[in-house]
C-alpha atoms as a PDB file:
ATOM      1  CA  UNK A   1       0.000   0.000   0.000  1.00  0.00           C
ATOM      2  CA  UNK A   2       1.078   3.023  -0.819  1.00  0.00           C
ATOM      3  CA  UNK A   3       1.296   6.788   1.808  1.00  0.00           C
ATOM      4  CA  UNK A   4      -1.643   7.681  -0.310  1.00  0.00           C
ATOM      5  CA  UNK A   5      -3.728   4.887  -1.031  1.00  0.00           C
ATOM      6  CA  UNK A   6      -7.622   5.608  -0.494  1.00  0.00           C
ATOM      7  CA  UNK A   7      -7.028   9.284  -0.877  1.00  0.00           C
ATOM      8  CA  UNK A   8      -7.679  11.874  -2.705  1.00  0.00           C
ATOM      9  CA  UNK A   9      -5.961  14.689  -4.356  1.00  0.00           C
ATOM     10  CA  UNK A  10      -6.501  17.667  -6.457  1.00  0.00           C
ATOM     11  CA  UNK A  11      -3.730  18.683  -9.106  1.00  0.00           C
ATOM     12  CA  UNK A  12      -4.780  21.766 -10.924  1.00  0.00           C
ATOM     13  CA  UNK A  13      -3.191  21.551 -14.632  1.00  0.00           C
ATOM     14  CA  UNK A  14      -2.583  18.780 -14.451  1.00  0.00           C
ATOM     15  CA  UNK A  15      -3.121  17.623 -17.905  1.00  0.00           C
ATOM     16  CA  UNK A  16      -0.229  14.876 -19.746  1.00  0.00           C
ATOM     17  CA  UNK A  17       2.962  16.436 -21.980  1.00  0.00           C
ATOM     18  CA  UNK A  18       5.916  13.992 -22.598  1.00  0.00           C
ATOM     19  CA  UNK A  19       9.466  14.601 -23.705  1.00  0.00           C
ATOM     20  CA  UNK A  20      10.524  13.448 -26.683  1.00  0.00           C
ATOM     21  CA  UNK A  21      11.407  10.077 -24.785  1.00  0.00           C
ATOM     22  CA  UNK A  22       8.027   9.618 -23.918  1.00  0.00           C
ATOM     23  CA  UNK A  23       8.929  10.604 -19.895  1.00  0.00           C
ATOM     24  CA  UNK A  24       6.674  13.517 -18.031  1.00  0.00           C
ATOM     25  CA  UNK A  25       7.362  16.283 -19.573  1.00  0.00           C
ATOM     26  CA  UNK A  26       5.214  18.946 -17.232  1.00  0.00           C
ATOM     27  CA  UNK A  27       5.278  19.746 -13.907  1.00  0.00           C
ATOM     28  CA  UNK A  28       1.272  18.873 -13.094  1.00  0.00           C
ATOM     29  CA  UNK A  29       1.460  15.496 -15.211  1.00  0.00           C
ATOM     30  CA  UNK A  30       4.939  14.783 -12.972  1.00  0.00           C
ATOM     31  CA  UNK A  31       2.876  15.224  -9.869  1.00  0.00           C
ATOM     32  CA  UNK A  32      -0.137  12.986 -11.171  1.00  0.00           C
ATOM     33  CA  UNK A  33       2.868  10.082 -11.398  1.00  0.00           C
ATOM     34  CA  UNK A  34       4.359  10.772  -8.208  1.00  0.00           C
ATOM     35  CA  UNK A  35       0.677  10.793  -6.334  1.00  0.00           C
ATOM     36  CA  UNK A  36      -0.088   7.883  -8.508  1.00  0.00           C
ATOM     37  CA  UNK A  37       2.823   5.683  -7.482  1.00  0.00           C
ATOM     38  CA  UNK A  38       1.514   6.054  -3.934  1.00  0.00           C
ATOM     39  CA  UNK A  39      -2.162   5.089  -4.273  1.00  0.00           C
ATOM     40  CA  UNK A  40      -3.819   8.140  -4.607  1.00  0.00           C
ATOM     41  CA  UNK A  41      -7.152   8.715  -6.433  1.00  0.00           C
ATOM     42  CA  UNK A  42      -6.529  12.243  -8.817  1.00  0.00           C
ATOM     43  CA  UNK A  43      -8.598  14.783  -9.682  1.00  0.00           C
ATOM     44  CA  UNK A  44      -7.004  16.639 -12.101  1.00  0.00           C
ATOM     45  CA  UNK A  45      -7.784  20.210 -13.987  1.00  0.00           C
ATOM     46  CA  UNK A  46      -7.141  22.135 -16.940  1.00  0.00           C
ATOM     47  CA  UNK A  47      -8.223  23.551 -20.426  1.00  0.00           C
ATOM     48  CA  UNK A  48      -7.087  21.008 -22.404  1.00  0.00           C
ATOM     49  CA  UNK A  49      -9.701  17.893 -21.460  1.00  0.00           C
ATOM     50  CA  UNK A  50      -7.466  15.573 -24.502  1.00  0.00           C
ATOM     51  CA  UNK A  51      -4.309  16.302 -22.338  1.00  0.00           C
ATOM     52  CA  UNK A  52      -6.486  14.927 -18.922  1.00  0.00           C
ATOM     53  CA  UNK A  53      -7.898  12.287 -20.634  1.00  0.00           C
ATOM     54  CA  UNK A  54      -4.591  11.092 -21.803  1.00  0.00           C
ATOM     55  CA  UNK A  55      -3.700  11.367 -18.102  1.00  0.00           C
ATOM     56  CA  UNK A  56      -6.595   9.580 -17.065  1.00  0.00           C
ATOM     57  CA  UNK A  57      -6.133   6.341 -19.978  1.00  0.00           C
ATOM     58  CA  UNK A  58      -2.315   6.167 -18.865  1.00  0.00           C
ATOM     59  CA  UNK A  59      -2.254   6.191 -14.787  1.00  0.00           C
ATOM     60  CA  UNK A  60      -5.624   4.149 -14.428  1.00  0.00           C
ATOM     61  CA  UNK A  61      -3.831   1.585 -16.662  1.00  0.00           C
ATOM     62  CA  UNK A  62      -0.905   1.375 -14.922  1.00  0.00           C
ATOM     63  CA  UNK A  63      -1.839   2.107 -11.599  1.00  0.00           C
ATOM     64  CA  UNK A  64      -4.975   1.147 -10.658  1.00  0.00           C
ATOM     65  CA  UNK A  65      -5.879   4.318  -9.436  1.00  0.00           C
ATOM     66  CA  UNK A  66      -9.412   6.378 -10.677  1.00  0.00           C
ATOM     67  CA  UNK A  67      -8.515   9.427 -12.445  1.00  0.00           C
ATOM     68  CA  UNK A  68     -11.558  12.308 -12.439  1.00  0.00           C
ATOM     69  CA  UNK A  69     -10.434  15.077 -15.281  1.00  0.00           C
ATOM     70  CA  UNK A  70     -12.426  17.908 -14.682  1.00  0.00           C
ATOM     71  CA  UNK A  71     -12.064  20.831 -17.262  1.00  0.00           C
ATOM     72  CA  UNK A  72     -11.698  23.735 -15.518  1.00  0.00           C
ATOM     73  CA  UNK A  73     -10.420  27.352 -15.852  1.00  0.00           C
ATOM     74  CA  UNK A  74      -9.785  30.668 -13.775  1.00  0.00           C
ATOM     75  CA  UNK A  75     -10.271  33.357 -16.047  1.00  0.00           C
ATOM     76  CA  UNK A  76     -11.268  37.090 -16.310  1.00  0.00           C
ATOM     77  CA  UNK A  77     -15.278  37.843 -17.299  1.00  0.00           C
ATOM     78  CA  UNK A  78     -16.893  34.568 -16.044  1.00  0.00           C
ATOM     79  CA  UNK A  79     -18.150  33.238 -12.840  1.00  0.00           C
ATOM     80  CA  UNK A  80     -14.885  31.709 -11.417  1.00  0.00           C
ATOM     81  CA  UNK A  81     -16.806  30.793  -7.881  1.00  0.00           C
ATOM     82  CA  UNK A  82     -18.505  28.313  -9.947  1.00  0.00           C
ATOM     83  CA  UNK A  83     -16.620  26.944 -11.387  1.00  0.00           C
ATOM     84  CA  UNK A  84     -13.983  25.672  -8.575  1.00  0.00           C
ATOM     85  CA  UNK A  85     -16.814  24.658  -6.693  1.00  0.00           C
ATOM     86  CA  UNK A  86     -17.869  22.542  -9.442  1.00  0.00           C
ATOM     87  CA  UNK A  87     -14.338  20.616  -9.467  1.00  0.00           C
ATOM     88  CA  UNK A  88     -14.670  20.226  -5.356  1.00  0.00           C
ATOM     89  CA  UNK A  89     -18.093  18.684  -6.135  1.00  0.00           C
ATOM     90  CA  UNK A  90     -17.237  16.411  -8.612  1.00  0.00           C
ATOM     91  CA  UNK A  91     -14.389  15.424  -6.797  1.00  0.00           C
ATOM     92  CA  UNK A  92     -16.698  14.790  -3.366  1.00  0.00           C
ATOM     93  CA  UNK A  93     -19.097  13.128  -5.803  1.00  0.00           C
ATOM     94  CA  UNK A  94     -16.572  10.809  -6.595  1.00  0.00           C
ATOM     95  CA  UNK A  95     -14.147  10.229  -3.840  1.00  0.00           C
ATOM     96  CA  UNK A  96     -16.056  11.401  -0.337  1.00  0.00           C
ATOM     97  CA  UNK A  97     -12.974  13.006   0.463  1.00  0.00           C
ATOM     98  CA  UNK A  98     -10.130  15.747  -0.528  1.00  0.00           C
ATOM     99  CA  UNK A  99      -7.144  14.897   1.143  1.00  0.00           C
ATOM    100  CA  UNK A 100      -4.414  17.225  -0.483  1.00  0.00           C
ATOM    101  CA  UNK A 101      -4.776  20.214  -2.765  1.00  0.00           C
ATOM    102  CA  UNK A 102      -1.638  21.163  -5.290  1.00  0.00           C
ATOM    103  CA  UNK A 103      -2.449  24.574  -7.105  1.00  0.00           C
ATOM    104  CA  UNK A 104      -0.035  23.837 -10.004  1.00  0.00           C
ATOM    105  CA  UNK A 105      -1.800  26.070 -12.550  1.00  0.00           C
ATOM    106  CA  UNK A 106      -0.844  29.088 -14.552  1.00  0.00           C
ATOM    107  CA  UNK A 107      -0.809  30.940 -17.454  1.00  0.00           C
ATOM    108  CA  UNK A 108       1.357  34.072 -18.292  1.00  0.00           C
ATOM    109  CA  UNK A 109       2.678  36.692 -20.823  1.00  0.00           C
ATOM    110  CA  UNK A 110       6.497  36.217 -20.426  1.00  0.00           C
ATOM    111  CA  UNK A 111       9.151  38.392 -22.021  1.00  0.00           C
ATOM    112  CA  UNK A 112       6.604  41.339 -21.456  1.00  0.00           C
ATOM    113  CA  UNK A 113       8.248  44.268 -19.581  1.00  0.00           C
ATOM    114  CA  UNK A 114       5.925  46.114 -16.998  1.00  0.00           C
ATOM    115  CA  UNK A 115       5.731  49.485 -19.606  1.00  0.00           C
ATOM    116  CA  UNK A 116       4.592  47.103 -22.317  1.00  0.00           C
ATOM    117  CA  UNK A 117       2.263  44.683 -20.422  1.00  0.00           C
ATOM    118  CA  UNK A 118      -1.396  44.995 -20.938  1.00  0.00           C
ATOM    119  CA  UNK A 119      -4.441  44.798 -18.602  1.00  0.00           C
ATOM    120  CA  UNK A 120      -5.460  41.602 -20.449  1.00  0.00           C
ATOM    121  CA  UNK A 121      -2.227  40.419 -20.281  1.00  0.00           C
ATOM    122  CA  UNK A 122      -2.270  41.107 -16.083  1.00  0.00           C
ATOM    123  CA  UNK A 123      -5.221  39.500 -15.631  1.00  0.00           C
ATOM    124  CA  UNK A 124      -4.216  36.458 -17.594  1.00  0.00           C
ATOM    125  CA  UNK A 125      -1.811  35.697 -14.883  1.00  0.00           C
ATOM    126  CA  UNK A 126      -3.541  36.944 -11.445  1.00  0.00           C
ATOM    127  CA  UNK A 127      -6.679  35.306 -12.690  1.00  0.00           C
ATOM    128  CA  UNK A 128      -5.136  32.180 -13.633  1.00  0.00           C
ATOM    129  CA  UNK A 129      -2.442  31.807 -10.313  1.00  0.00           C
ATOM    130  CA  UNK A 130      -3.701  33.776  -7.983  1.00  0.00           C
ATOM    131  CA  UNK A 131      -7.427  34.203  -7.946  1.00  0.00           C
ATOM    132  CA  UNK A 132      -7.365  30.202  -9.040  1.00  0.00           C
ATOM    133  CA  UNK A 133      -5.186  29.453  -6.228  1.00  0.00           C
ATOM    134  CA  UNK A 134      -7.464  31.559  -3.488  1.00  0.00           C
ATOM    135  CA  UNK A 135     -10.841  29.968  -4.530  1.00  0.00           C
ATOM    136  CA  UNK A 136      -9.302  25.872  -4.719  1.00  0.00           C
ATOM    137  CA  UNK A 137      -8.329  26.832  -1.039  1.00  0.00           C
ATOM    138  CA  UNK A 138     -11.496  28.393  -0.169  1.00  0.00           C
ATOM    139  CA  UNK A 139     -13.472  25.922  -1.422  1.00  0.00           C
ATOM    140  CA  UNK A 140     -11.665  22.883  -0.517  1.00  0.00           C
ATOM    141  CA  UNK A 141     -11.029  24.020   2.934  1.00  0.00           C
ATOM    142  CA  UNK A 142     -14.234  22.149   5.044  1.00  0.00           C
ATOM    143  CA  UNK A 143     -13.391  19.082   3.345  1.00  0.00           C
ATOM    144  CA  UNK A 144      -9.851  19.221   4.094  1.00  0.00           C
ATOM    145  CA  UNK A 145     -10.612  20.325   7.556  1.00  0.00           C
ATOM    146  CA  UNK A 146     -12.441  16.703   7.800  1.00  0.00           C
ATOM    147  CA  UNK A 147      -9.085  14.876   6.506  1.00  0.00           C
ATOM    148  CA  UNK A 148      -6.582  16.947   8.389  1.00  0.00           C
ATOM    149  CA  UNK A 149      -4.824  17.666   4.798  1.00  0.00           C
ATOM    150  CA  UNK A 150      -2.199  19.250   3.017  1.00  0.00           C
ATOM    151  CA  UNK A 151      -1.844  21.903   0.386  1.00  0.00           C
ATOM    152  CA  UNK A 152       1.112  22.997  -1.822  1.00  0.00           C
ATOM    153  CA  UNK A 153       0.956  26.046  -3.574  1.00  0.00           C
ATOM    154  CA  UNK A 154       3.128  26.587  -6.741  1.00  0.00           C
ATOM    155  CA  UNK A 155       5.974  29.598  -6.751  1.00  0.00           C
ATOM    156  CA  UNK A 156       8.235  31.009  -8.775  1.00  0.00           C
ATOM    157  CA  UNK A 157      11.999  32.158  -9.131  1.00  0.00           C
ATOM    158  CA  UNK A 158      10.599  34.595 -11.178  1.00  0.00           C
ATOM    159  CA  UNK A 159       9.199  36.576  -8.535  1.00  0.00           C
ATOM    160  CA  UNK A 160      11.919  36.157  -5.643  1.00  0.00           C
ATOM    161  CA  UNK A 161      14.351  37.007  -7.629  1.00  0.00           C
ATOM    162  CA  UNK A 162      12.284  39.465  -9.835  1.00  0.00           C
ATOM    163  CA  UNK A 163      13.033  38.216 -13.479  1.00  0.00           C
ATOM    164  CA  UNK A 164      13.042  40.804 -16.093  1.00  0.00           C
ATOM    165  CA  UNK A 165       9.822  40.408 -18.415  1.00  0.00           C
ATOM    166  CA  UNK A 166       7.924  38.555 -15.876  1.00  0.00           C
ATOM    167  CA  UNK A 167       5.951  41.427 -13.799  1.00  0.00           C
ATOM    168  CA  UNK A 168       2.409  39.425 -13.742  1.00  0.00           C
ATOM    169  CA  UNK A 169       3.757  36.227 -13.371  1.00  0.00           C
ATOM    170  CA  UNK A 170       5.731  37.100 -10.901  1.00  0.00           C
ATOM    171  CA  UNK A 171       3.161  39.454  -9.198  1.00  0.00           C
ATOM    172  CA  UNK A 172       0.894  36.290  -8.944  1.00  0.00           C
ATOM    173  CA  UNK A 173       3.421  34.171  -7.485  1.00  0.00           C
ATOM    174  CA  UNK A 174       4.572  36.517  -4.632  1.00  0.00           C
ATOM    175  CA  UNK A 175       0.449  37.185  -4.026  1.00  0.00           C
ATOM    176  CA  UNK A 176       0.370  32.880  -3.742  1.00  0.00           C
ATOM    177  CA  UNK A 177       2.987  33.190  -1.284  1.00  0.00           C
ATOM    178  CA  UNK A 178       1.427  35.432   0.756  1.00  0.00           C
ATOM    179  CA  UNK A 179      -1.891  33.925   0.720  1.00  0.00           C
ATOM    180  CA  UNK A 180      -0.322  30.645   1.738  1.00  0.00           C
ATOM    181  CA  UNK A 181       1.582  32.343   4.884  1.00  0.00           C
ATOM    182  CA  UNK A 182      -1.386  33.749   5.713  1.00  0.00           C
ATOM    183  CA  UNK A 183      -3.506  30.034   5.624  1.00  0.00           C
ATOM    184  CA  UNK A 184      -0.289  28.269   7.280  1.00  0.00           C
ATOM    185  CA  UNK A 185      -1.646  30.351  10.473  1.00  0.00           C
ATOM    186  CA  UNK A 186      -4.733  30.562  10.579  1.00  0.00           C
ATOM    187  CA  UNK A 187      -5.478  26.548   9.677  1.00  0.00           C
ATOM    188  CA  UNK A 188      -2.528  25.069  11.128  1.00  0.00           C
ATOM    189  CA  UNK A 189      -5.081  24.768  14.427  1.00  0.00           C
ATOM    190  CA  UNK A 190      -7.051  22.559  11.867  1.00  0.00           C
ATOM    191  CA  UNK A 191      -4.586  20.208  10.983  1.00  0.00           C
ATOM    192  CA  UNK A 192      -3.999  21.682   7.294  1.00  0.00           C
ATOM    193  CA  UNK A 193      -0.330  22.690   6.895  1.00  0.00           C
ATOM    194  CA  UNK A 194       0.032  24.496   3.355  1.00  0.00           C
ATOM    195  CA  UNK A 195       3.362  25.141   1.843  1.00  0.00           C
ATOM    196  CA  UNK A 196       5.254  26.571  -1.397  1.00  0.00           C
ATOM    197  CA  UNK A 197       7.172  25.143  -4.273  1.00  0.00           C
ATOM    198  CA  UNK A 198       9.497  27.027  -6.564  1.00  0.00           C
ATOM    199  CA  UNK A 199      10.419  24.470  -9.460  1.00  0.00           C
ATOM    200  CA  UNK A 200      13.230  24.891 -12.230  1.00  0.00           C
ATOM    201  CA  UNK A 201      12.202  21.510 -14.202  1.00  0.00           C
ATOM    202  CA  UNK A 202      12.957  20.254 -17.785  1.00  0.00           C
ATOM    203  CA  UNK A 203       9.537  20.426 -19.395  1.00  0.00           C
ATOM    204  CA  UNK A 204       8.288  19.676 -23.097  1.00  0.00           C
ATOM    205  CA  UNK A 205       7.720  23.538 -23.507  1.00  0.00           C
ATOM    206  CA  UNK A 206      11.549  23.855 -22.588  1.00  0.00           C
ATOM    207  CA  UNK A 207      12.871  21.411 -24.693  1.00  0.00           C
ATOM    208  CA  UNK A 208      10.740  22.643 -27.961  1.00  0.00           C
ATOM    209  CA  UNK A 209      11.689  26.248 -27.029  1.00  0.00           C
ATOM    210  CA  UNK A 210      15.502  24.855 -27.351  1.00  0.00           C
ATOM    211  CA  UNK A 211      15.114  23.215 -30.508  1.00  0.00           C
ATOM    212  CA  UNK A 212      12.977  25.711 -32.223  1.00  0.00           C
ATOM    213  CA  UNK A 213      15.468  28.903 -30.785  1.00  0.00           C
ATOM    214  CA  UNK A 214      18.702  27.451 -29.904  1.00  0.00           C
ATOM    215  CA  UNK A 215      20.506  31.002 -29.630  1.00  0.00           C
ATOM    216  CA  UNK A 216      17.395  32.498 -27.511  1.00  0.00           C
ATOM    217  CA  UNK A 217      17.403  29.449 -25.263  1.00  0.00           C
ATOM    218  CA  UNK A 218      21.442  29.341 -24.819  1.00  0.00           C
ATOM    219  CA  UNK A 219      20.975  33.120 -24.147  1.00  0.00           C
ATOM    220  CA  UNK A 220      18.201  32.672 -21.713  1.00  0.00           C
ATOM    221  CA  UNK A 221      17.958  29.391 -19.687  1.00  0.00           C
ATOM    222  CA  UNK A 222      20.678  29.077 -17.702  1.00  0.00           C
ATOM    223  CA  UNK A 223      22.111  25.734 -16.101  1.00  0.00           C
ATOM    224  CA  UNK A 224      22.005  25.501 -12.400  1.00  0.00           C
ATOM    225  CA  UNK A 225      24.935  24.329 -10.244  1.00  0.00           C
ATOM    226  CA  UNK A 226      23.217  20.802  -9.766  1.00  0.00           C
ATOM    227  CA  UNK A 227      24.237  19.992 -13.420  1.00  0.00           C
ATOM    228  CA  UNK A 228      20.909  19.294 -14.894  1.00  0.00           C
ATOM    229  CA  UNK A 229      17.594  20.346 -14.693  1.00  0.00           C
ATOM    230  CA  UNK A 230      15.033  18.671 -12.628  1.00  0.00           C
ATOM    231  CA  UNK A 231      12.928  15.595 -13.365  1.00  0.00           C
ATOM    232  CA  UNK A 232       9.259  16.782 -13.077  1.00  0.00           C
ATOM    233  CA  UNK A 233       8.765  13.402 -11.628  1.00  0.00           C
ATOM    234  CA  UNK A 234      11.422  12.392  -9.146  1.00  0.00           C
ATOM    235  CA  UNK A 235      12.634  15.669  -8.339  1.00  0.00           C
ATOM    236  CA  UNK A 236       9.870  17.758  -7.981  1.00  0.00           C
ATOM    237  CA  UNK A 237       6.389  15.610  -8.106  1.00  0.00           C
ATOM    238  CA  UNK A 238       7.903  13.369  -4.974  1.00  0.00           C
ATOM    239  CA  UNK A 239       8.732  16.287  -2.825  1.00  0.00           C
ATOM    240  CA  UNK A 240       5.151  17.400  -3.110  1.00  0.00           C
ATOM    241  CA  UNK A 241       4.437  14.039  -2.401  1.00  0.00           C
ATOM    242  CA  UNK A 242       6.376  14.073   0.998  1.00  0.00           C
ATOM    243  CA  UNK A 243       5.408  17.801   1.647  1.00  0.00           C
ATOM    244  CA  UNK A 244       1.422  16.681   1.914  1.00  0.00           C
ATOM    245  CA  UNK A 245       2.298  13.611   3.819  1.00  0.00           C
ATOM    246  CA  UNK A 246       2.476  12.549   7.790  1.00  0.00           C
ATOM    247  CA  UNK A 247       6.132  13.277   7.666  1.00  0.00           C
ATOM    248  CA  UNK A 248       6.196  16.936   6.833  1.00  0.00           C
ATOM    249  CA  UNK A 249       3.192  18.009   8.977  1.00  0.00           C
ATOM    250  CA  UNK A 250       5.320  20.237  11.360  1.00  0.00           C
ATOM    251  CA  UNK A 251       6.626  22.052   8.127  1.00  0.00           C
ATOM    252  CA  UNK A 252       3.953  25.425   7.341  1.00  0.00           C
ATOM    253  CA  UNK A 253       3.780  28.182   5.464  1.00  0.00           C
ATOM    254  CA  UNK A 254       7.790  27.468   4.190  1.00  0.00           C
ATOM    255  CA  UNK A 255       8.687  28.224   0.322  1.00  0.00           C
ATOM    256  CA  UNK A 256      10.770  25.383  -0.703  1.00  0.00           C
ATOM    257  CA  UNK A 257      13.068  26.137  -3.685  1.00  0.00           C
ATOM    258  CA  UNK A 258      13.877  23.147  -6.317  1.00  0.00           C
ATOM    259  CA  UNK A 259      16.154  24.519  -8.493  1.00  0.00           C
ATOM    260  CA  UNK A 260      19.188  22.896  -8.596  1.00  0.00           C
ATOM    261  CA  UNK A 261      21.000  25.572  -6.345  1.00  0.00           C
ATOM    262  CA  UNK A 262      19.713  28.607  -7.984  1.00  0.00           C
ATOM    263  CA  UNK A 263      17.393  29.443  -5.482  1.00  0.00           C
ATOM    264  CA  UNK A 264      19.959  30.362  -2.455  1.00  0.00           C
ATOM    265  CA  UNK A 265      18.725  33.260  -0.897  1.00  0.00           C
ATOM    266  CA  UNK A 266      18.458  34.352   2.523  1.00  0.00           C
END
């Protein structure tokens, strides 16, 4: 049996991408493996509902786990209340129970500077990080009240280092971290400890950025000391893993950075 077996988790995009090897090749679909591995039933969001099927056909097969895709999306002009609650619905519906949260999702206008970014472009990545993040957390909470769960919110480099181009994406990932200070004390008498993740991974989005601009990538992606880049799987999908299980329960509101060694900071 595995730490999760008989429980339930929510991965927000989590939809499937592989590497050209047929390995994860995105961050959500790297924590759907990891989760799967140890039992756990998924219920997993996104636009795309081919890319959560595919998730779905793949980790029931070869895990015996159930796999709810729910197609779901925080956006600007639309009621957004709505439509988390529907996902924490379905996924009582189907399960009884939400045991862990991950708020993996977002979308963003990178290589925008803040005199050239638009309002659209803003709300593209509050909406999508931030405001989606808030409302999975509100809504989940009684439920994971009832489980004494876990959340882990998602992070960036981008904004605690500040990353030229990135002002809404990095905006929305400082706002996360805030939020998820703020609900380390004020559920940690419930049981719920919520941390942060900032991930440097290779992705399928990295690796067709390098072979479709080799001179922007060399330019712009930059090795970290580790040697490699990290394995959405093993490297960053099992720390989640551990973060939302028995053993890290003492460990709230903390921003964990896995990057390699380019996330040293005070």
């Amino acid at each position: 049996m595995g730490m999760f077996t008989g429980k339930t988790v929510i991965v927000t995009g989590g939809g499937k991408a592989t590497l050209k090897d047929g390995s994860a090749g995105s961050i959500g679909y790297g924590i759907d493996i990891a989760f799967a591995k140890e039992g756990a039933n998924l219920v997993i969001t996104g636009r795309n509902v081919a890319k959560l099927e595919a998730v779905k056909e793949s980790l029931e097969a070869e895990y015996g786990i159930k796999v709810l895709p729910v197609q779901a999306d925080v956006s600007a002009g639309q009621d957004n209340e709505a439509v988390v609650q529907h996902v924490v619905d379905e996924a009582i519906a189907a399960f009884g129970r939400i045991d862990a949260l991950v708020n993996n999702a977002q979308a963003s206008a990178s290589g925008v500077t803040i005199a050239d970014h638009s309002m659209e472009q803003f709300d593209l990545a509050i909406y999508s990080g931030l405001y989606a993040t808030f409302l999975y957390m509100q809504k989940c909470y009684p439920h994971l009240k009832e489980t004494r769960g876990s959340v882990v919110n998602f992070a960036s480099g981008a904004g605690l280092f500040g990353n030229f181009g990135q002002c809404s994406y990095a905006a929305a990932k400082e706002g996360v971290r805030g939020l998820t200070r703020v609900a380390a004390n004020e559920w940690g008498p419930d049981g719920i400890n919520v941390n942060i993740v900032c991930p440097l991974a290779w992705t399928a989005q990295l690796e067709n950025f390098q072979n479709a601009y080799p001179e922007a990538f060399e330019a712009n992606v930059h090795m970290p000391p580790a040697g490699h880049y990290g394995n959405v799987e093993t490297e960053i999908g099992r720390v989640v893993v551990q973060l939302c299980g028995p053993d890290f329960k003492y460990m709230n509101g903390e921003t964990v950075t896995l990057e390699g060694g380019m996330g040293l900071r005070p």
